[in-house]
Protein backbone atom coordinates (compact mmCIF):
# COMPACT_ATOMS: atom_id res chain seq x y z
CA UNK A 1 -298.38 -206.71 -305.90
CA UNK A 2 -301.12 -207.01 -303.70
CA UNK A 3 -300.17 -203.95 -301.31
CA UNK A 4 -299.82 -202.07 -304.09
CA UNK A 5 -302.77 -202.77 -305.62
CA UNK A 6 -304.50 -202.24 -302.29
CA UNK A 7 -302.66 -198.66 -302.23
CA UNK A 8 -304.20 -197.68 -305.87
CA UNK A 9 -307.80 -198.90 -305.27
CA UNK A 10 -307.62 -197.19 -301.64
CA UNK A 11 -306.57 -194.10 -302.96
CA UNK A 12 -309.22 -193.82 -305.87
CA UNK A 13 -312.01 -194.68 -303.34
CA UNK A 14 -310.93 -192.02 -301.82
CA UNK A 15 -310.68 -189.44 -304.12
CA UNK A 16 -314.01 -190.53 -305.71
CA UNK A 17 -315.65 -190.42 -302.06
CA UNK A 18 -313.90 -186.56 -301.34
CA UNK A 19 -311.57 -187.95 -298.54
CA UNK A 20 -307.89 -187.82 -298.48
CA UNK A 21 -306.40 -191.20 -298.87
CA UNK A 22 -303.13 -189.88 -296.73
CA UNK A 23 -304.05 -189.42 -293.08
CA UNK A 24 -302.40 -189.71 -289.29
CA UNK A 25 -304.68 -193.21 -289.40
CA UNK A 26 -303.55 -194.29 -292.28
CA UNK A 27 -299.20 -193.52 -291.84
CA UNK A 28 -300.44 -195.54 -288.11
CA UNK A 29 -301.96 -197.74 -290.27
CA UNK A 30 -298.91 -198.59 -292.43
CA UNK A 31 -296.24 -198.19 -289.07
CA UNK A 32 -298.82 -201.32 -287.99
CA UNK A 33 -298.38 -203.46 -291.15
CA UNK A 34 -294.48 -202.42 -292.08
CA UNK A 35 -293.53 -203.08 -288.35
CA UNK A 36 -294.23 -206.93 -288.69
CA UNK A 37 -293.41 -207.31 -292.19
CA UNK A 38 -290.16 -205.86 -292.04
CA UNK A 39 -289.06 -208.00 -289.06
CA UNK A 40 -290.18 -211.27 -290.99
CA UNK A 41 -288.48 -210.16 -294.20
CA UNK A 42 -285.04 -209.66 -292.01
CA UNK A 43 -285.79 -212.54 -290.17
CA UNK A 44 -285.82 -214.67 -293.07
CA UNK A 45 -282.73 -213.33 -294.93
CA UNK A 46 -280.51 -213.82 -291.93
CA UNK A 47 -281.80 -217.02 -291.33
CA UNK A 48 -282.40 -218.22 -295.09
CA UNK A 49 -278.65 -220.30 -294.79
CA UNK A 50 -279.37 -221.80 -291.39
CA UNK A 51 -282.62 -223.36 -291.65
CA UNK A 52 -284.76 -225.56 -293.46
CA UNK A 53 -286.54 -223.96 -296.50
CA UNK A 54 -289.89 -224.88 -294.89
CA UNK A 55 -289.38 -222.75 -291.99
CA UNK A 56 -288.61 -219.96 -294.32
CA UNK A 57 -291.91 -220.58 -296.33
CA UNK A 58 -293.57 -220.66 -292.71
CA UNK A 59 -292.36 -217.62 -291.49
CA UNK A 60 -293.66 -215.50 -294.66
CA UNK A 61 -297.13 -216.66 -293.58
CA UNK A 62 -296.65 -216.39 -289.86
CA UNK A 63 -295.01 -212.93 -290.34
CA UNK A 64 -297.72 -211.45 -292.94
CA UNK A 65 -300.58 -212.65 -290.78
CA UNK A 66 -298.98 -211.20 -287.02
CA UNK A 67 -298.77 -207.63 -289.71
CA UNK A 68 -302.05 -208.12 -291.24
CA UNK A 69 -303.20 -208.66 -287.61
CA UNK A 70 -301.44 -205.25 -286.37
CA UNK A 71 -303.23 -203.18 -289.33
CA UNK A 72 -306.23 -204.46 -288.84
CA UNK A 73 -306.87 -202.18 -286.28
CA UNK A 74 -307.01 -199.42 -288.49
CA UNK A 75 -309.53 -201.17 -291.14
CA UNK A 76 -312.01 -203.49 -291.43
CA UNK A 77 -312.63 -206.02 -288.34
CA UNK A 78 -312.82 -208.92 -291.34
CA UNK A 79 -309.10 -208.28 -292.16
CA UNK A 80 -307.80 -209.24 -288.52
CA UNK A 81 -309.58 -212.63 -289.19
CA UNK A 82 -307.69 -213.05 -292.36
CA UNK A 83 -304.31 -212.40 -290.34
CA UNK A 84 -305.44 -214.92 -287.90
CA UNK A 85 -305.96 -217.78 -290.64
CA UNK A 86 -302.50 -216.82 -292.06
CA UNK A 87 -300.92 -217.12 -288.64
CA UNK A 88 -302.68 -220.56 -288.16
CA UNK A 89 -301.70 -221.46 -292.32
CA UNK A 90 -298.22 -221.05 -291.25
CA UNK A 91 -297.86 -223.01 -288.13
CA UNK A 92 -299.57 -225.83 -290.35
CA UNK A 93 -296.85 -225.55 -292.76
CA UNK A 94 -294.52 -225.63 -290.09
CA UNK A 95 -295.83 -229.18 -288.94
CA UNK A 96 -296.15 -230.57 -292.22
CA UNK A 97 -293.18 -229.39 -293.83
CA UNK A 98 -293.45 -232.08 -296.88
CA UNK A 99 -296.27 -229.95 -298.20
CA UNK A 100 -294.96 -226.26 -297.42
CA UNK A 101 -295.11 -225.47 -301.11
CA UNK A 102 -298.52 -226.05 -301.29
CA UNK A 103 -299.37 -225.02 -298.09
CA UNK A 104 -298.07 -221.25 -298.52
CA UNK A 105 -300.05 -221.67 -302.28
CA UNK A 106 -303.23 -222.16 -299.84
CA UNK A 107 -302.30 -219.02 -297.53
CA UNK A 108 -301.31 -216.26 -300.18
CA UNK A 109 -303.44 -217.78 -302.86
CA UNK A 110 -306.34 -218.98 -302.13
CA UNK A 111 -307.24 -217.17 -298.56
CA UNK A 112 -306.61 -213.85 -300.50
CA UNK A 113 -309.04 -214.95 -303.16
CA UNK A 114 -311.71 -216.06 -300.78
CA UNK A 115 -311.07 -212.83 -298.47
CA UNK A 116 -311.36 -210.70 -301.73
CA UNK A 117 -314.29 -212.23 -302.73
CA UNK A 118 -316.16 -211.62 -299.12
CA UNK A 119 -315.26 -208.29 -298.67
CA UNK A 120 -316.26 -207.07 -302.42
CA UNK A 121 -320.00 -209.15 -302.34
CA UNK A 122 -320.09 -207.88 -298.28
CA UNK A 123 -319.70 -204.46 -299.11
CA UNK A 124 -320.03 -204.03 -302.37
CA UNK A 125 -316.54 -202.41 -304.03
């Protein structure tokens, strides 16, 4: 929902600035996110039967973040901080697995709102 969302609003910046939204950077771009994000999401269906259902929770965070990290060389310099606080949101779910559930909540909820937030008062939509 969110990368798709982030696909649409791209793409009418875009158009309404005169650029094209589909570029070399931004296929890189997307190589640098889908990379990552792939790997988790593989990683955590073959391992979804083996191990505990906290370190599957974990790994979403861990893997989004290392993938939001990788793109963020293409974008904004904020968004490789965001990667970095998932990355850290999942190793803390990792050592408190009683409160993964709530935990993850915190990393794809509540960073995302925060980020969101920054980014549309720092630069203004």
């Amino acid at each position: 929902l969110a990368f798709s969302g982030a696909v649409i609003f791209s793409s009418r910046k875009a158009r309404k600035s005169g650029h094209r939204a589909w570029t070399p950077v931004t296929r890189r771009m997307l190589a640098s996110l889908l990379i990552p994000l792939g790997t988790g999401g593989l990683f955590i269906l073959f391992t979804a039967a083996t191990v505990p259902a906290g370190v599957s929770i974990a790994s979403t965070l861990i893997f989004y973040g290392l993938a939001v990290i990788s793109a963020g060389k293409f974008t904004f310099g904020e968004i490789h901080w965001l990667g970095v606080l998932e990355v850290i949101t999942g190793l803390v779910c990792l050592a408190l697995p009683q409160h993964c559930v709530l935990i993850w909540v915190f990393g794809f909820g509540l960073l995302h709102i925060v980020y969101g937030l920054f980014m549309h008062l720092r630069y203004r939509g």
